[in-house]
C-alpha atoms as a PDB file:
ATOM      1  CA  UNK A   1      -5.375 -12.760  19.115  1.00  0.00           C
ATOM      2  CA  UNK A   2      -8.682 -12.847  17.904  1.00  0.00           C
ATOM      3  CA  UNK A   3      -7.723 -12.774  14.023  1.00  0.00           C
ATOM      4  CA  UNK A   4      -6.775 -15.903  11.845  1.00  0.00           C
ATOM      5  CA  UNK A   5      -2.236 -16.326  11.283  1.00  0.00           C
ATOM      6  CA  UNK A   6      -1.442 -15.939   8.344  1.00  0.00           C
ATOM      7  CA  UNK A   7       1.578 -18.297   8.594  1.00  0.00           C
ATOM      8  CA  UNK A   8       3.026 -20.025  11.934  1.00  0.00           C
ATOM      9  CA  UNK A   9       5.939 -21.560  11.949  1.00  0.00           C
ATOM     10  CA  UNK A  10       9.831 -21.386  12.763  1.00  0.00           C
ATOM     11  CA  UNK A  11      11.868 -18.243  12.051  1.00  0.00           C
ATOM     12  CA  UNK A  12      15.435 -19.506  11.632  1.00  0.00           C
ATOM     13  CA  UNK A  13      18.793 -17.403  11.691  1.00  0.00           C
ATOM     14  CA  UNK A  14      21.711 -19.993  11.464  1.00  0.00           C
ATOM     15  CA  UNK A  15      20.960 -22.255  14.448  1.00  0.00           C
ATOM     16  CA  UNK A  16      18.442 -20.034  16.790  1.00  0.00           C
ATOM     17  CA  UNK A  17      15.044 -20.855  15.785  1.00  0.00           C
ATOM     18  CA  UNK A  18      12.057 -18.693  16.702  1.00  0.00           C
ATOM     19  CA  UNK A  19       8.161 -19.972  16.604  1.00  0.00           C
ATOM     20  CA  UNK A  20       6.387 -17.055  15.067  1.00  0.00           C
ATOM     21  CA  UNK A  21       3.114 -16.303  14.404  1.00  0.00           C
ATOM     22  CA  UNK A  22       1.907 -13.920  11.360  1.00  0.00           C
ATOM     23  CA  UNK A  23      -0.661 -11.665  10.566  1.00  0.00           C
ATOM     24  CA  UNK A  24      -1.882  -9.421   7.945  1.00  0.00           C
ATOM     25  CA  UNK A  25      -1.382  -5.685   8.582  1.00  0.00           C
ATOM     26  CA  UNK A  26      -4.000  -4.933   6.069  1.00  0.00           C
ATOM     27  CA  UNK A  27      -7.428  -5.478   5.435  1.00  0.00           C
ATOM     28  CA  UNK A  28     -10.347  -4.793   2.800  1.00  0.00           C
ATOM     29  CA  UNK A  29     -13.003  -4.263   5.030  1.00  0.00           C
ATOM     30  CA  UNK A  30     -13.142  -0.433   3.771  1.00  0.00           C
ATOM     31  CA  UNK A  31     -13.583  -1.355  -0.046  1.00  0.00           C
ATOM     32  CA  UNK A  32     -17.457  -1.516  -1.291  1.00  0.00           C
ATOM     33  CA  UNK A  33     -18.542  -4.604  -3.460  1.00  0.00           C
ATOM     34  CA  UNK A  34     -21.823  -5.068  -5.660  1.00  0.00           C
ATOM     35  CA  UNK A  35     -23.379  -7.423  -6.901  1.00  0.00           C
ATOM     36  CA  UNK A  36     -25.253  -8.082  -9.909  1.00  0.00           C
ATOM     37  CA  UNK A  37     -29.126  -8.213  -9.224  1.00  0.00           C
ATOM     38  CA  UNK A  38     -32.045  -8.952 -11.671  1.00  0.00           C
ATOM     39  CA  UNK A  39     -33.925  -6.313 -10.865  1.00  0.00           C
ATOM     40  CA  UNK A  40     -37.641  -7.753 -11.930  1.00  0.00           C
ATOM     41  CA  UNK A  41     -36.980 -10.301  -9.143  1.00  0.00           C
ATOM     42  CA  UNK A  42     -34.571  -8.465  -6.743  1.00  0.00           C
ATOM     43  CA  UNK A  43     -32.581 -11.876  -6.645  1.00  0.00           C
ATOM     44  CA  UNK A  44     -28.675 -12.164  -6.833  1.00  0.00           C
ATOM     45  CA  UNK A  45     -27.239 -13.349 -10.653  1.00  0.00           C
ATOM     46  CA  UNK A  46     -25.564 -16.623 -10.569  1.00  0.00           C
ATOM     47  CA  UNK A  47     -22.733 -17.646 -13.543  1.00  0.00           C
ATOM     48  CA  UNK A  48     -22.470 -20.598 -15.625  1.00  0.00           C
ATOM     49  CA  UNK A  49     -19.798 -22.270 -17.199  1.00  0.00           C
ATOM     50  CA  UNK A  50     -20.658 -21.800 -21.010  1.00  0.00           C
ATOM     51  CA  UNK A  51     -18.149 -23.131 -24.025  1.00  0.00           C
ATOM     52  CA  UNK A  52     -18.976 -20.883 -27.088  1.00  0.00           C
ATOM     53  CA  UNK A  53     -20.808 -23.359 -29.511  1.00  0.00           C
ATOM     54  CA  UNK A  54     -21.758 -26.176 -26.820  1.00  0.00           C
ATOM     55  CA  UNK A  55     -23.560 -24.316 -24.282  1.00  0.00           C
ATOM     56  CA  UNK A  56     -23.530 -24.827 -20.187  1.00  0.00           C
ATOM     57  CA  UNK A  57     -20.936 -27.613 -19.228  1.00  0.00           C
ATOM     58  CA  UNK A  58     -20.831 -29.687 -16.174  1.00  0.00           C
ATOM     59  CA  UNK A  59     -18.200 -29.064 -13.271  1.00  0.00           C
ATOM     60  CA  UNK A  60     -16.348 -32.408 -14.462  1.00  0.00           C
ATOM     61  CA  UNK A  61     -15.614 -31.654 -17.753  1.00  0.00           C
ATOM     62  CA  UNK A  62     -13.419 -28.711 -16.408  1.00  0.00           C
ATOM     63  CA  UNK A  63      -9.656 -28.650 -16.871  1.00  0.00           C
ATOM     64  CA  UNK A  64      -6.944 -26.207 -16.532  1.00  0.00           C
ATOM     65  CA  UNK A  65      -5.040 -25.163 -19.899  1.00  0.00           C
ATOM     66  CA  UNK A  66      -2.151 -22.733 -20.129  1.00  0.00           C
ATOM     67  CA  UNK A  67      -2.415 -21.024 -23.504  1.00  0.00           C
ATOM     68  CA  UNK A  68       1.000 -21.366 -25.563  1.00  0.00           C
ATOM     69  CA  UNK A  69      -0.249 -19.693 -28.216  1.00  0.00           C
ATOM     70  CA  UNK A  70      -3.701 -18.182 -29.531  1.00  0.00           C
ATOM     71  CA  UNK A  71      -5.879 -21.348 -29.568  1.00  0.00           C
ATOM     72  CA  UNK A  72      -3.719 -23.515 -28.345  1.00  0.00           C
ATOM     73  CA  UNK A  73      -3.523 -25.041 -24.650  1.00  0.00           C
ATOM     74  CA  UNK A  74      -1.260 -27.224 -22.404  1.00  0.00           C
ATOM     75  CA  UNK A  75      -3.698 -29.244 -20.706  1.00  0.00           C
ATOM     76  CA  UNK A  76      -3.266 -29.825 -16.839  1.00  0.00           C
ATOM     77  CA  UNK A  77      -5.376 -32.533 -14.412  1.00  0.00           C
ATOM     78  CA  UNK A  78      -5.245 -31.760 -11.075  1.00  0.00           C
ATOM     79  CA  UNK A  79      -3.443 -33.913  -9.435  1.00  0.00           C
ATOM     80  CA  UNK A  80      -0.624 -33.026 -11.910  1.00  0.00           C
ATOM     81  CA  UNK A  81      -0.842 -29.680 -10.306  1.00  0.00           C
ATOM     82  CA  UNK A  82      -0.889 -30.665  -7.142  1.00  0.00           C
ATOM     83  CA  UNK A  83       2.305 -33.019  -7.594  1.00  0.00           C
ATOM     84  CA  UNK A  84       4.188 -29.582  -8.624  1.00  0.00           C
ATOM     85  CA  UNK A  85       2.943 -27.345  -5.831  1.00  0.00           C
ATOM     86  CA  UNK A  86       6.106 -26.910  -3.187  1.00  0.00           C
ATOM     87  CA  UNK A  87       5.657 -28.741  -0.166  1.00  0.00           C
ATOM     88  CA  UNK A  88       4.960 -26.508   2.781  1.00  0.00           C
ATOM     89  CA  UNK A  89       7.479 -26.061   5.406  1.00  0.00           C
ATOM     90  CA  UNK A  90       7.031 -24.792   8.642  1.00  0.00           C
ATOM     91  CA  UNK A  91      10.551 -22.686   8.381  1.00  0.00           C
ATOM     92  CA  UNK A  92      11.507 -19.327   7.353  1.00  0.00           C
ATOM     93  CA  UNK A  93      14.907 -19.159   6.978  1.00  0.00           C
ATOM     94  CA  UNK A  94      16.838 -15.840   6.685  1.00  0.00           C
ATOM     95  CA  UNK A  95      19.286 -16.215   3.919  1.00  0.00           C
ATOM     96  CA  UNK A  96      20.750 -13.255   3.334  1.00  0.00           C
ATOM     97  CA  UNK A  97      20.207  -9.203   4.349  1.00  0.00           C
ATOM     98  CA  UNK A  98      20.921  -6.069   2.529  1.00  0.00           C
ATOM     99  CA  UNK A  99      20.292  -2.521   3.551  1.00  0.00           C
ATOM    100  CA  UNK A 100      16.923  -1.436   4.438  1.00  0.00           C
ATOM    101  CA  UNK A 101      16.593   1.472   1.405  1.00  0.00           C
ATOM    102  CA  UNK A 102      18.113  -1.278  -1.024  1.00  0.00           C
ATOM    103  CA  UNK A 103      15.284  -3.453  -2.153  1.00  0.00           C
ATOM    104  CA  UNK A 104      13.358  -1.123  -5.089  1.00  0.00           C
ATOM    105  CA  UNK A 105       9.430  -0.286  -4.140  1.00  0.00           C
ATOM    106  CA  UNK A 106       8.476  -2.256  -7.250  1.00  0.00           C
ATOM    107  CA  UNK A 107       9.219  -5.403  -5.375  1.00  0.00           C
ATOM    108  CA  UNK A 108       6.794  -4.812  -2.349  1.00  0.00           C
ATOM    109  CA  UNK A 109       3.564  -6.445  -2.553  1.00  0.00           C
ATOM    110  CA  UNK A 110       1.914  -6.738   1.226  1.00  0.00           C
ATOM    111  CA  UNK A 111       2.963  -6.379   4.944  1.00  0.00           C
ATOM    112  CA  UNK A 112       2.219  -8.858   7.729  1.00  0.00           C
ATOM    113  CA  UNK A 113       2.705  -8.772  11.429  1.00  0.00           C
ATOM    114  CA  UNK A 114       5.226 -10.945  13.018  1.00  0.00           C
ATOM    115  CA  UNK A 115       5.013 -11.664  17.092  1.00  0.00           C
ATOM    116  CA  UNK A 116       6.504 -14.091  19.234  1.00  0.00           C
ATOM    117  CA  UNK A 117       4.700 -17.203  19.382  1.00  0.00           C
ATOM    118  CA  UNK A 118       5.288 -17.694  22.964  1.00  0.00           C
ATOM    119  CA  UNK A 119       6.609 -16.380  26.041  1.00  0.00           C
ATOM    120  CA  UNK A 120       9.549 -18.412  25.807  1.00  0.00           C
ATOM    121  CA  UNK A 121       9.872 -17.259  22.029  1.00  0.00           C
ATOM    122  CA  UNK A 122      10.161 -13.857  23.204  1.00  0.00           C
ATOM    123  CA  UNK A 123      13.727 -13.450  24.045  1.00  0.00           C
ATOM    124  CA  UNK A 124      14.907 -14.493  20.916  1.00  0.00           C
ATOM    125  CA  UNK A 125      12.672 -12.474  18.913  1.00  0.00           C
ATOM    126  CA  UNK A 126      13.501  -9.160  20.945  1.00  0.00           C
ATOM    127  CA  UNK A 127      17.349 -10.182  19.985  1.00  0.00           C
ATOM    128  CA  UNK A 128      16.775 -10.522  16.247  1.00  0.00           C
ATOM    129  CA  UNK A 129      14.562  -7.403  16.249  1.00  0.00           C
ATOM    130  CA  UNK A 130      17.268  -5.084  17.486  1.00  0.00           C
ATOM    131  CA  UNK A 131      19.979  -6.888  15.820  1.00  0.00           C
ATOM    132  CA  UNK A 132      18.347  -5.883  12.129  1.00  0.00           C
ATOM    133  CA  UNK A 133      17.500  -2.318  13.575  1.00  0.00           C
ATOM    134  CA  UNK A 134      20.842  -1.668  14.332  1.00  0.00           C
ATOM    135  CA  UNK A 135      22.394  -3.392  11.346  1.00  0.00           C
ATOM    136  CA  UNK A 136      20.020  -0.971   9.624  1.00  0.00           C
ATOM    137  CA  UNK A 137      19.305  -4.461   7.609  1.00  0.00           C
ATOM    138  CA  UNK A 138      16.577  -6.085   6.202  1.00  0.00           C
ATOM    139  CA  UNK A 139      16.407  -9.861   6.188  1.00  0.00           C
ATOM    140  CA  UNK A 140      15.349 -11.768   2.971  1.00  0.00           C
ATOM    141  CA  UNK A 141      13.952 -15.320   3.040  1.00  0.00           C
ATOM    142  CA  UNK A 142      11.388 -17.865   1.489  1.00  0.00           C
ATOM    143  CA  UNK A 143       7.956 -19.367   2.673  1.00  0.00           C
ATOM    144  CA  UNK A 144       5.677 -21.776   1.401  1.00  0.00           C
ATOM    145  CA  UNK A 145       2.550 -20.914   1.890  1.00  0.00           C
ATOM    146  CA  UNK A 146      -0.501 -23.270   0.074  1.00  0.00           C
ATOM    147  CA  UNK A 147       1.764 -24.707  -1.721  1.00  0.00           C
ATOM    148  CA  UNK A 148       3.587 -21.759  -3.333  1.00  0.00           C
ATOM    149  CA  UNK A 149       6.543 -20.301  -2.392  1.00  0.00           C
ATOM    150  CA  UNK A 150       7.124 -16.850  -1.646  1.00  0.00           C
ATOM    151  CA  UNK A 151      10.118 -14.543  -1.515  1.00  0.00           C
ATOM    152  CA  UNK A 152       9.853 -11.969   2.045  1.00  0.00           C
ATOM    153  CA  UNK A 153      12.190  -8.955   3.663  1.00  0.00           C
ATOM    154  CA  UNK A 154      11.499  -8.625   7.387  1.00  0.00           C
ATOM    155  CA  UNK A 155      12.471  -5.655   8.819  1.00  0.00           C
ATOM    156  CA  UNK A 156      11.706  -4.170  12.820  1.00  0.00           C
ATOM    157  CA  UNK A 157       8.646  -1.963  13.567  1.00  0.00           C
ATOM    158  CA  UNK A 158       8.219  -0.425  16.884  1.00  0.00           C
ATOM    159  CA  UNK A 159       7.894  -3.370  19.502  1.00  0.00           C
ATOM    160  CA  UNK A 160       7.413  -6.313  16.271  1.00  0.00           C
ATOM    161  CA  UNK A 161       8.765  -7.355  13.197  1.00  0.00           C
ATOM    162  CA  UNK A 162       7.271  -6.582   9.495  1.00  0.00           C
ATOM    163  CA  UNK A 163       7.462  -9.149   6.772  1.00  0.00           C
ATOM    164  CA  UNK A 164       6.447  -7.577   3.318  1.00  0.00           C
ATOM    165  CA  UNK A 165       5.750 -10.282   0.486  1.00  0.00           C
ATOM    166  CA  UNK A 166       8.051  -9.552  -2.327  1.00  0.00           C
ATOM    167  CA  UNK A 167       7.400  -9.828  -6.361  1.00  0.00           C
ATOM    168  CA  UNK A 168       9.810 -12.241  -7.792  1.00  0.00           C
ATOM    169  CA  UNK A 169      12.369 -10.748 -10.767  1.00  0.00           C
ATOM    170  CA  UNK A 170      10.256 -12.041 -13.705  1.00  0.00           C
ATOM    171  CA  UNK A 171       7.241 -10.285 -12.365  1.00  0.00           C
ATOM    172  CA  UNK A 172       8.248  -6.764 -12.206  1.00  0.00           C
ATOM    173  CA  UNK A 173       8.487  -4.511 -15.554  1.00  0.00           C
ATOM    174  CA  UNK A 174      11.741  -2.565 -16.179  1.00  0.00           C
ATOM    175  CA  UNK A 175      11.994   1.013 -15.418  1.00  0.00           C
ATOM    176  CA  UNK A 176      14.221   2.142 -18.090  1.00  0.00           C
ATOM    177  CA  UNK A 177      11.845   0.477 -20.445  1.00  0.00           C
ATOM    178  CA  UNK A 178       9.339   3.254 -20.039  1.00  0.00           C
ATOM    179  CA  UNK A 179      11.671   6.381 -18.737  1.00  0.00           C
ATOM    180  CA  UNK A 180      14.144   5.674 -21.345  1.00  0.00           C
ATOM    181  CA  UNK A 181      12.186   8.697 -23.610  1.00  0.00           C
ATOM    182  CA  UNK A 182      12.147  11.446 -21.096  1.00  0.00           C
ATOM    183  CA  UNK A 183      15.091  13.829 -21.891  1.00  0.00           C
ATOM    184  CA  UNK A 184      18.367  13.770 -19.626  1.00  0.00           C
ATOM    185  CA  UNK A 185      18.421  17.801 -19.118  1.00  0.00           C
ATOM    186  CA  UNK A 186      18.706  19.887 -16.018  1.00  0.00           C
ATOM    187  CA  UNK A 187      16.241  22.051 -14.953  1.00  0.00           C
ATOM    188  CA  UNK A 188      16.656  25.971 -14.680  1.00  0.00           C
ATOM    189  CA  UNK A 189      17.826  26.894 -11.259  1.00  0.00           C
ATOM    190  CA  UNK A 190      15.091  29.778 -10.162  1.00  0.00           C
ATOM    191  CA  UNK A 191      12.025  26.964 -11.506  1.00  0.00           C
ATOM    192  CA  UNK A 192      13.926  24.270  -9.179  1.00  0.00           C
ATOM    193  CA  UNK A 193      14.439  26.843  -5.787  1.00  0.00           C
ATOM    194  CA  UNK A 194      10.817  27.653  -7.060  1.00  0.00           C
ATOM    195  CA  UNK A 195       9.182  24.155  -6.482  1.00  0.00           C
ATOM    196  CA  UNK A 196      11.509  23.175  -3.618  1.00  0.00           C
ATOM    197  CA  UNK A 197       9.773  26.208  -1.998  1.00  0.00           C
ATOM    198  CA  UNK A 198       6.662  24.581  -2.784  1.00  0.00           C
ATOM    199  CA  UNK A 199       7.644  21.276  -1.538  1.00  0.00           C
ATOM    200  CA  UNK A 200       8.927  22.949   2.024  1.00  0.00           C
ATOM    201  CA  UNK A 201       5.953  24.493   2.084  1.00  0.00           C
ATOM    202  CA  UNK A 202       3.564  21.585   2.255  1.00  0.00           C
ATOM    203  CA  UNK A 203       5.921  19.280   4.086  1.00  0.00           C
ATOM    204  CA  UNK A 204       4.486  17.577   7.430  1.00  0.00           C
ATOM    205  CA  UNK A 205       4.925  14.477   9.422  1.00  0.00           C
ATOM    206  CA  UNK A 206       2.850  11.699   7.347  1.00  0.00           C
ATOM    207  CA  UNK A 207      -0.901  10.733   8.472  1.00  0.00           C
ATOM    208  CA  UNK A 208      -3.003   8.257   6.635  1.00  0.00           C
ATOM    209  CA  UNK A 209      -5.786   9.631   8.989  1.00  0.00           C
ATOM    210  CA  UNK A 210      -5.183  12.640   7.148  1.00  0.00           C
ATOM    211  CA  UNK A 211      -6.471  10.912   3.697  1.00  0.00           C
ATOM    212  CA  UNK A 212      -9.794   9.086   2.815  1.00  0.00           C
ATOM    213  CA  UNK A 213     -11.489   7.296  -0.187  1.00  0.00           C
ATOM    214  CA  UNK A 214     -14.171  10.256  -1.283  1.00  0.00           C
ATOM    215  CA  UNK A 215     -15.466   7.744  -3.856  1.00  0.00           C
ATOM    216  CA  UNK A 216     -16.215   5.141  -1.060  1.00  0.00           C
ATOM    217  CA  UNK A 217     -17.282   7.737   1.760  1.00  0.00           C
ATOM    218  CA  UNK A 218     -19.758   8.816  -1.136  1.00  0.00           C
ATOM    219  CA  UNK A 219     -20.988   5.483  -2.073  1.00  0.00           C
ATOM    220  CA  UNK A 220     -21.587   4.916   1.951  1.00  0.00           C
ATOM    221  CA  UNK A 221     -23.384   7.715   2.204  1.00  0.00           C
ATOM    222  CA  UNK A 222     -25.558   7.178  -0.727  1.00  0.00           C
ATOM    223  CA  UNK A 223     -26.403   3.477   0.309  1.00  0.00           C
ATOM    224  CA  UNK A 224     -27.945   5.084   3.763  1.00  0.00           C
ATOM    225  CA  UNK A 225     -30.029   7.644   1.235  1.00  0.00           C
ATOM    226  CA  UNK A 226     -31.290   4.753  -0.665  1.00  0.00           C
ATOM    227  CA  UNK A 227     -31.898   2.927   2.266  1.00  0.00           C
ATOM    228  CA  UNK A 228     -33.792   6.004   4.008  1.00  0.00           C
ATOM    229  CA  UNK A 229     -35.856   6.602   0.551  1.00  0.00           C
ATOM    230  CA  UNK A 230     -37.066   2.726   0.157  1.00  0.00           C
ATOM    231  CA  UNK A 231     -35.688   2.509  -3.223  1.00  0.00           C
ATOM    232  CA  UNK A 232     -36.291   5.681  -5.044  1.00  0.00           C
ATOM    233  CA  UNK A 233     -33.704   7.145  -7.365  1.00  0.00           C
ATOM    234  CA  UNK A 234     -30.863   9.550  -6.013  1.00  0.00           C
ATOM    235  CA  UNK A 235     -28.421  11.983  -8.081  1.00  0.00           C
ATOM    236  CA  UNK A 236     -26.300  13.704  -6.747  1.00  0.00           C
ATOM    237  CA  UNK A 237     -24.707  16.745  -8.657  1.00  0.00           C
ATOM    238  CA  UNK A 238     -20.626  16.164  -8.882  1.00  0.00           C
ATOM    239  CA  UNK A 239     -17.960  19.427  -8.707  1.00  0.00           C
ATOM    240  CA  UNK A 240     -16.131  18.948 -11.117  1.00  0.00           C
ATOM    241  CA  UNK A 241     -12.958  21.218 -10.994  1.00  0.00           C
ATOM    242  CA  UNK A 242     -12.272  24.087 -13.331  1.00  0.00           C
ATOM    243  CA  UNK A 243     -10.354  23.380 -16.617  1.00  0.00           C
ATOM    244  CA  UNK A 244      -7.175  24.651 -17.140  1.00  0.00           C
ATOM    245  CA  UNK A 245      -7.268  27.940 -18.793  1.00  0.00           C
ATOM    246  CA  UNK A 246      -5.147  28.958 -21.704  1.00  0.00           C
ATOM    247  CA  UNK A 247      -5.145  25.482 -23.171  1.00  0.00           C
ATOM    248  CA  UNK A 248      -2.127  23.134 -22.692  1.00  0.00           C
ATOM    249  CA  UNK A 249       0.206  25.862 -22.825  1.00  0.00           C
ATOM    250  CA  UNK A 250       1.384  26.419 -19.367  1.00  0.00           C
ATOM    251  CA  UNK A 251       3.521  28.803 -18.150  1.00  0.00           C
ATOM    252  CA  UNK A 252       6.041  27.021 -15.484  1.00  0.00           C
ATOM    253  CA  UNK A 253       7.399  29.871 -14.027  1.00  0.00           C
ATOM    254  CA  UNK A 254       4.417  31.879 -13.427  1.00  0.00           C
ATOM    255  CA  UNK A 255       2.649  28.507 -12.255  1.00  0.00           C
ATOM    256  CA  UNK A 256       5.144  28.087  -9.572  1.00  0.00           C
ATOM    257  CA  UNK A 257       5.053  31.663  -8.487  1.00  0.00           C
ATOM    258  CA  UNK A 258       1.476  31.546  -8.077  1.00  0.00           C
ATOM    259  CA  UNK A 259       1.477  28.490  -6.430  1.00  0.00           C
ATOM    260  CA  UNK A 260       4.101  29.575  -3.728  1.00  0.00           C
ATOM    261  CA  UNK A 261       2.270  32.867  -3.103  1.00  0.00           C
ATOM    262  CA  UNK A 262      -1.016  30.793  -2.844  1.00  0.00           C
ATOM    263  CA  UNK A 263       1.330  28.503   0.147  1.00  0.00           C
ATOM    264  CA  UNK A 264       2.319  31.100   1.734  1.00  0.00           C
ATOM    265  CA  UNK A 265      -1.397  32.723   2.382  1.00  0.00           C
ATOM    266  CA  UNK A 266      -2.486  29.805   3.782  1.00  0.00           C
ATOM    267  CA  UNK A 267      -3.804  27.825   0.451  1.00  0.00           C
ATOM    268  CA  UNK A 268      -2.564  24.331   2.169  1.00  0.00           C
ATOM    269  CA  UNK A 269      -1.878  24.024   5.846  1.00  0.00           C
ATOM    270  CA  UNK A 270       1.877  23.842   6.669  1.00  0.00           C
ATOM    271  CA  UNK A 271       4.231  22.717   9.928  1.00  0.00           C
ATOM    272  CA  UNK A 272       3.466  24.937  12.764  1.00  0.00           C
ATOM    273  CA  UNK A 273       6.218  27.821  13.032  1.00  0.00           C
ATOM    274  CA  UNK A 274       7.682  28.336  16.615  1.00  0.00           C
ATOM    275  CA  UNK A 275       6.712  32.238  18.009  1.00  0.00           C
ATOM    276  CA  UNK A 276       9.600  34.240  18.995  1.00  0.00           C
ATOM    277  CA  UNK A 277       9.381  34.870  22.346  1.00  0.00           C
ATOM    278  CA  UNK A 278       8.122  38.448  23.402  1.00  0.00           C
ATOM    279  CA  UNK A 279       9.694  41.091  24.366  1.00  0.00           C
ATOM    280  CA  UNK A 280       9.651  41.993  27.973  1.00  0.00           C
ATOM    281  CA  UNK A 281       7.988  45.001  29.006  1.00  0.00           C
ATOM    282  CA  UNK A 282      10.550  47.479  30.610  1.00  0.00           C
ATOM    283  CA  UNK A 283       9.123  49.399  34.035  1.00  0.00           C
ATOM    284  CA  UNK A 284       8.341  52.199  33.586  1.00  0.00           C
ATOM    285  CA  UNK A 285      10.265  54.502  37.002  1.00  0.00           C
ATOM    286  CA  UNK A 286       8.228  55.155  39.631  1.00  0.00           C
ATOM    287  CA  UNK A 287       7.983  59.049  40.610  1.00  0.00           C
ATOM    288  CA  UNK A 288       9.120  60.226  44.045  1.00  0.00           C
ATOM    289  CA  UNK A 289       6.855  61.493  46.117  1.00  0.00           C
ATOM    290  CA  UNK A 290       6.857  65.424  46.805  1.00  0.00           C
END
């Protein structure tokens, strides 16, 4: 493979160890970056490192500091940082697994690509890999990775294995925190058959293909304008969608009954319905001759 691993090392259940090589499934290629230009010059704007008061300070006189409180920092060198990052081990070992649908969304951060680092790292893998699919389990582990360590599930995909980086407790919020206001009520039966309708309605198999950045395909676009016009100015007009009529006062029920009529013309495209099949024509009888 052409691209960089992420991570290489041993993937180790009990006593079977498995050299593995990982990737990431993801990349930023699509996003669109700028960069601050003066424009009398048409040269890229550089930062300095300014202390309010003092002015620019040298590279040197730079040290971390973790705020305790407003104002006031824990100093750090370096090398004192260094001496607490986790040394980096070239095992993964899989500690424990729970069901697949049991670790919350919240915790997911990003997915890699795990292969076999070698032919003779194959079998092994291919045994793990259907092991977990049919345990229907995900397998939870730690890596250390530039001297941090990381909490991962891995979990089989097609042919491979996915490891997804996972948020550590202290990092996520708590749900109930923020849902805790919304009212514990049941909704009216004919509104709920109404919106399931709606739901059936637009429900297809999922395609990312199906879905694209507007904001970025726009700012593409424009670049090639700019490009094509040597500089001059180019705007655009925006649609901007229709406000809401009658205020904020909607309607639910009438809402949903629109919006399931609109469906059902047509509004939004929907799974393919199978024909029934036709009718065969019956012969008609042939008249004797006189």
């Amino acid at each position: 493979m052409a691209a960089r691993a992420y991570w290489q090392g041993q993937l180790r259940l009990a006593l079977v160890s498995i050299p593995v090589e990982v990737y990431s499934a993801t990349r930023s290629g699509a996003a669109i970056s700028f960069r601050q230009i003066h424009e009398p010059s048409g040269k890229p704007i550089n930062y300095e490192k300014v202390v309010q008061g003092i002015g620019p300070v040298d590279r040197d006189e730079i040290v971390r500091g973790y705020e305790v409180s407003k104002g006031n920092y824990v100093l750090l060198e370096e090398d004192e940082i260094e001496a607490a990052k986790v040394e980096s081990r070239k095992t993964l070992d899989l500690v424990q697994f729970v069901d697949a649908g049991e670790i919350d969304v919240f915790y997911f951060q990003k997915p890699y690509f795990v292969v076999p680092a070698d032919d003779l790292a194959e079998e092994a893998f291919i045994v793990l890999r259907e092991a977990l699919r049919q345990a229907k389990k995900v397998g939870i582990g730690q890596i250390s990775v530039r001297g941090r360590e990381t909490l991962v599930s891995l979990k089989p995909c097609g042919k491979g294995i996915v490891l997804e980086t996972l948020r550590y407790e202290d990092e996520v919020q708590k749900a109930q925190s923020y849902f805790k206001g919304i009212a514990d009520t049941k909704p009216a039966k004919e509104l709920l058959d109404l919106a399931s309708t709606l739901i059936e309605q637009r429900s297809a198999p999922f395609d990312a293909g199906e879905f694209h950045d507007r904001y970025a395909d726009a700012l593409k676009a424009l670049i090639e304008k700019k490009q094509k016009a040597k500089g001059k100015k180019i705007l655009e007009d925006v649609e901007e969608p229709e406000p809401a009529r009658g205020g904020n006062v909607i309607d639910l029920m009438a809402a949903l009954k629109k919006s399931v009529g609109t469906e059902g013309k047509g509004g939004a495209k929907a799974p393919a319905k199978r024909k029934a099949p036709a009718k065969k024509a019956v012969p008609a009888r042939s008249r004797k001759r006189a």
